[in-house]
N, C-alpha and C. Protein backbone atom coordinates (compact mmCIF):
# COMPACT_ATOMS: atom_id res chain seq x y z
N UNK A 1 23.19 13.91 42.26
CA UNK A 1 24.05 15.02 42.60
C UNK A 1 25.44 14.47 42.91
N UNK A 2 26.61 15.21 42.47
CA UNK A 2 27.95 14.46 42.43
C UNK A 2 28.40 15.01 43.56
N UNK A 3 27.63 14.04 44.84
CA UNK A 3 27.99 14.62 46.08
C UNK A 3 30.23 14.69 46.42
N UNK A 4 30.72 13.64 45.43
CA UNK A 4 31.92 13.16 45.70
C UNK A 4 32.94 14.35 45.23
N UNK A 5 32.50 15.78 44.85
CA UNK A 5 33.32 17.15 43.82
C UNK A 5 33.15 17.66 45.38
N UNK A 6 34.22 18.68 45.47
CA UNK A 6 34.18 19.58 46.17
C UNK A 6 33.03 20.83 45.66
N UNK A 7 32.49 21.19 47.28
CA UNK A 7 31.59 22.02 47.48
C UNK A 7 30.50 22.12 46.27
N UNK A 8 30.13 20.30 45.68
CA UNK A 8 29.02 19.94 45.24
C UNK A 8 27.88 20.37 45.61
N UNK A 9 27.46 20.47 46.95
CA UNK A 9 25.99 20.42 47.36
C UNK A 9 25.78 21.91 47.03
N UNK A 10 26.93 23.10 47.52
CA UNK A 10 26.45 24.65 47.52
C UNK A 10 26.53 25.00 45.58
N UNK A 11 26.95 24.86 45.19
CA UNK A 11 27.32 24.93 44.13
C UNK A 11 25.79 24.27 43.33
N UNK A 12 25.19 23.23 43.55
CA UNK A 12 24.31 22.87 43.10
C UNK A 12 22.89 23.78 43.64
N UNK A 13 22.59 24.24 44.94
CA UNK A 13 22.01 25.01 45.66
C UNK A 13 21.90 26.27 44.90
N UNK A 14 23.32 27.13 44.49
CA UNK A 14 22.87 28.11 43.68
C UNK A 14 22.53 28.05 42.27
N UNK A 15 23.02 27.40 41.37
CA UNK A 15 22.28 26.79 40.44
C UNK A 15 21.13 26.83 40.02
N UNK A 16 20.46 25.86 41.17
CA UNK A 16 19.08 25.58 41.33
C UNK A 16 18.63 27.25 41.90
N UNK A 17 19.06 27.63 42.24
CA UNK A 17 18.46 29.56 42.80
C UNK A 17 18.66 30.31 42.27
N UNK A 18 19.32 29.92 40.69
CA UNK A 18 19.51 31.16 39.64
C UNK A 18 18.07 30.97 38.71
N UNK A 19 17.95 29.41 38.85
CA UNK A 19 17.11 28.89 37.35
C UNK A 19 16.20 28.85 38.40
N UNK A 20 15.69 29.08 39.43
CA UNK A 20 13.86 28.37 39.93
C UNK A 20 13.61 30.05 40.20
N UNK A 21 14.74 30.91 40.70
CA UNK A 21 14.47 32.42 40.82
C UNK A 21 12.96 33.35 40.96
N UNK A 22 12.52 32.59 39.43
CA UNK A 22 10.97 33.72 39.72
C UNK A 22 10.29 32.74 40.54
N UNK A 23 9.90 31.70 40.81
CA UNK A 23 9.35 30.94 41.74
C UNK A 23 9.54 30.62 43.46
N UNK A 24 10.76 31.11 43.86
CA UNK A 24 11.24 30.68 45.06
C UNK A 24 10.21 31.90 45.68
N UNK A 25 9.39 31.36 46.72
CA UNK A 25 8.81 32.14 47.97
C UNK A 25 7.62 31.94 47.49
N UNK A 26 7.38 32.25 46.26
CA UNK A 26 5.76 32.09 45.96
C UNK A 26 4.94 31.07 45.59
N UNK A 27 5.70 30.14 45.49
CA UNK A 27 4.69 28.89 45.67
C UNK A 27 5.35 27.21 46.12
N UNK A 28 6.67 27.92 45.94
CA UNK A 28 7.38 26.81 46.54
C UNK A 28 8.89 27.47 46.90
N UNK A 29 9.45 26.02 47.67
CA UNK A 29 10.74 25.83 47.98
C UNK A 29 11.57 24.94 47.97
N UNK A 30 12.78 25.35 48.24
CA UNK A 30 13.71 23.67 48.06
C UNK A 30 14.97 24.29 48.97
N UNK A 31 15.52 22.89 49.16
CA UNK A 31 16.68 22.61 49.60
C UNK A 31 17.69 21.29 49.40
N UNK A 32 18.71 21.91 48.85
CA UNK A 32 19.44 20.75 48.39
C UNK A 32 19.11 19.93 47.18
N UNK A 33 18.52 18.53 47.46
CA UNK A 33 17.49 18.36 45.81
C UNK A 33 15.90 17.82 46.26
N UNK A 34 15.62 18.39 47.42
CA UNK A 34 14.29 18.67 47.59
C UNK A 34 13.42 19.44 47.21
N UNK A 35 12.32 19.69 46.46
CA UNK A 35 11.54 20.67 45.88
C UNK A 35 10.29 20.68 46.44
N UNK A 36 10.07 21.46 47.57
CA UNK A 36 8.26 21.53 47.86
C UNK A 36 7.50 22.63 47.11
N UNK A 37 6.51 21.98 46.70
CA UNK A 37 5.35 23.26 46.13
C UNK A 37 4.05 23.49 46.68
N UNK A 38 4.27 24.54 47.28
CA UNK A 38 2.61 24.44 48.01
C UNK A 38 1.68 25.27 47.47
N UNK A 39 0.28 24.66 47.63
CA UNK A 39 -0.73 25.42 46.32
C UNK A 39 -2.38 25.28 47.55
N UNK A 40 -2.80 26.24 46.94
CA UNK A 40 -4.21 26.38 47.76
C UNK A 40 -5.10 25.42 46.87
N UNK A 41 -5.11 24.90 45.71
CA UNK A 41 -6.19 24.02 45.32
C UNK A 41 -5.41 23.02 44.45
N UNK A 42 -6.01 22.04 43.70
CA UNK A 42 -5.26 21.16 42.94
C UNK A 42 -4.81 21.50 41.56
N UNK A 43 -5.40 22.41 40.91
CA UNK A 43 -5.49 23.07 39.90
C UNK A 43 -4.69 23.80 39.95
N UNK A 44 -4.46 24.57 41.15
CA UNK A 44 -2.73 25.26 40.98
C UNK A 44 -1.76 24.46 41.66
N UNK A 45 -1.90 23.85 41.43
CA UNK A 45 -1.22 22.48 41.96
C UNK A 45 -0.34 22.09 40.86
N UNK A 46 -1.24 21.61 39.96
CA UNK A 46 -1.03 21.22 38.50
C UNK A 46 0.04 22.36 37.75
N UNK A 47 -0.49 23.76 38.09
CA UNK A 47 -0.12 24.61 37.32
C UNK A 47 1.49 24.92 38.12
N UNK A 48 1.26 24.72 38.84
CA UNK A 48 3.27 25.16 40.05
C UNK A 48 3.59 24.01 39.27
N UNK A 49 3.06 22.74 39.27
CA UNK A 49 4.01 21.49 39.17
C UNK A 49 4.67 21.53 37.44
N UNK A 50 3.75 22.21 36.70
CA UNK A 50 3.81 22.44 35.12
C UNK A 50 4.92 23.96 35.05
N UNK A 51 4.96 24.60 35.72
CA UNK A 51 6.04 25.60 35.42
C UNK A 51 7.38 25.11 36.03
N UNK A 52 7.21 24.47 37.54
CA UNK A 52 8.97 24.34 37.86
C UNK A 52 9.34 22.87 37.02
N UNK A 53 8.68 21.84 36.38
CA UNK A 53 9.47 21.09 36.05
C UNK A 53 9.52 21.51 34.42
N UNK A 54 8.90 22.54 33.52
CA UNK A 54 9.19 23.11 32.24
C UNK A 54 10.84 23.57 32.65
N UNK A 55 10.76 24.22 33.97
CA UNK A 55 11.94 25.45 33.88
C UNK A 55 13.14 23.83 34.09
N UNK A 56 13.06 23.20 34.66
CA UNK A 56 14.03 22.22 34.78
C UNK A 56 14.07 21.35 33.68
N UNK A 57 13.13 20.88 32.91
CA UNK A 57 13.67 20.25 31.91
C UNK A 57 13.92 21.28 31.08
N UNK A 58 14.01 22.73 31.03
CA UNK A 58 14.81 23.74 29.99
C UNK A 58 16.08 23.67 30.53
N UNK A 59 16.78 22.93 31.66
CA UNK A 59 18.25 23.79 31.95
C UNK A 59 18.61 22.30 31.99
N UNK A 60 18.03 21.33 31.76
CA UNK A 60 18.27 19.93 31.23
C UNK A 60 18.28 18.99 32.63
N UNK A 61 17.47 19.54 33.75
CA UNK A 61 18.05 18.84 35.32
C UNK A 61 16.44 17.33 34.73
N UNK A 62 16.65 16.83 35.44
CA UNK A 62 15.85 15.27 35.18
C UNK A 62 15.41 15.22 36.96
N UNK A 63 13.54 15.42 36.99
CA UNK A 63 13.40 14.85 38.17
C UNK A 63 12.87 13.54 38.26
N UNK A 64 13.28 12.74 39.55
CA UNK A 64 13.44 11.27 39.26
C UNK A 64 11.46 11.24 39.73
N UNK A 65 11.08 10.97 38.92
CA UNK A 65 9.30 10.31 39.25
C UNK A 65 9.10 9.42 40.75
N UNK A 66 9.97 8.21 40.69
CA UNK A 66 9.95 7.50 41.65
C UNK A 66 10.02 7.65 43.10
N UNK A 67 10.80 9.05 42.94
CA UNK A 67 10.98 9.66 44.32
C UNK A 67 10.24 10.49 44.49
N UNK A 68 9.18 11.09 43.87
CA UNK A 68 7.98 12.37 43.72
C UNK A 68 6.54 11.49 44.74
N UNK A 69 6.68 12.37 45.44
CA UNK A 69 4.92 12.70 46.29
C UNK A 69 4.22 13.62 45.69
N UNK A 70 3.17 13.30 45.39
CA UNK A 70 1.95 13.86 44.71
C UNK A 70 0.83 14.07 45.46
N UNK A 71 0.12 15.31 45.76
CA UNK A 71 -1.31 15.13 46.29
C UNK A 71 -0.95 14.96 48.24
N UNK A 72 0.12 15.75 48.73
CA UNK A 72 0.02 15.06 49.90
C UNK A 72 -0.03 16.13 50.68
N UNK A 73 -0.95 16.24 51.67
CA UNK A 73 -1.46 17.10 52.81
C UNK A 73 -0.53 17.41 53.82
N UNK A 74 -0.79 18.42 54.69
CA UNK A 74 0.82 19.27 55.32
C UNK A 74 0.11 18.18 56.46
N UNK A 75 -1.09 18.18 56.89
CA UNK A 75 -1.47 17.15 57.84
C UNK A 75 -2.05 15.70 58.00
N UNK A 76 -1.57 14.76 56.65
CA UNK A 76 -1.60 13.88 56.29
C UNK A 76 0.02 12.83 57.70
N UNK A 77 1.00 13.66 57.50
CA UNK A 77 1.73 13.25 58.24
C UNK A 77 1.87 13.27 59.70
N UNK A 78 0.59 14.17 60.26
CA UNK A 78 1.26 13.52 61.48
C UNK A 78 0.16 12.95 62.66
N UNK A 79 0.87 12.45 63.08
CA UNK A 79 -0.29 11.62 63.92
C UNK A 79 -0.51 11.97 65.44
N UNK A 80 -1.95 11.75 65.48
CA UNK A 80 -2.74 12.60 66.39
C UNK A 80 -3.19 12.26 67.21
């Protein structure tokens, strides 16, 4: 993200909220260039993760793999 342009980050924010549109609330969210998807089984798991990154590689955005969590529990993080 070309944090160094003026009013880069909002500008990228709506962007991303024109093109993720039918998806925002219902199975995921984001902020900034964070993308959470939350799914009741793994299988729609698969299937959220297969529609928002179709809709992003259609508007040509590239998500970086290396930085992707896969498979990770809302209570995996915290300690008890």
């Amino acid at each position: 993200m070309p944090f160094g342009l003026c009013n880069a980050p909002a500008t990228f924010m709506h962007f991303l909220n024109d093109v993720l549109r039918p998806f925002i609330y219902s199975f995921f969210i984001f902020y900034l260039d964070d993308i959470l998807i939350f799914s009741a089984t793994w299988q729609e798991h698969i299937s959220h993760l297969k529609h928002v990154l179709h809709t992003l590689n259609k508007e040509q955005l590239i998500a970086n793999l290396n930085k992707c969590e896969l498979k990770k529990s809302t209570w995996s993080t915290l300690d008890m």
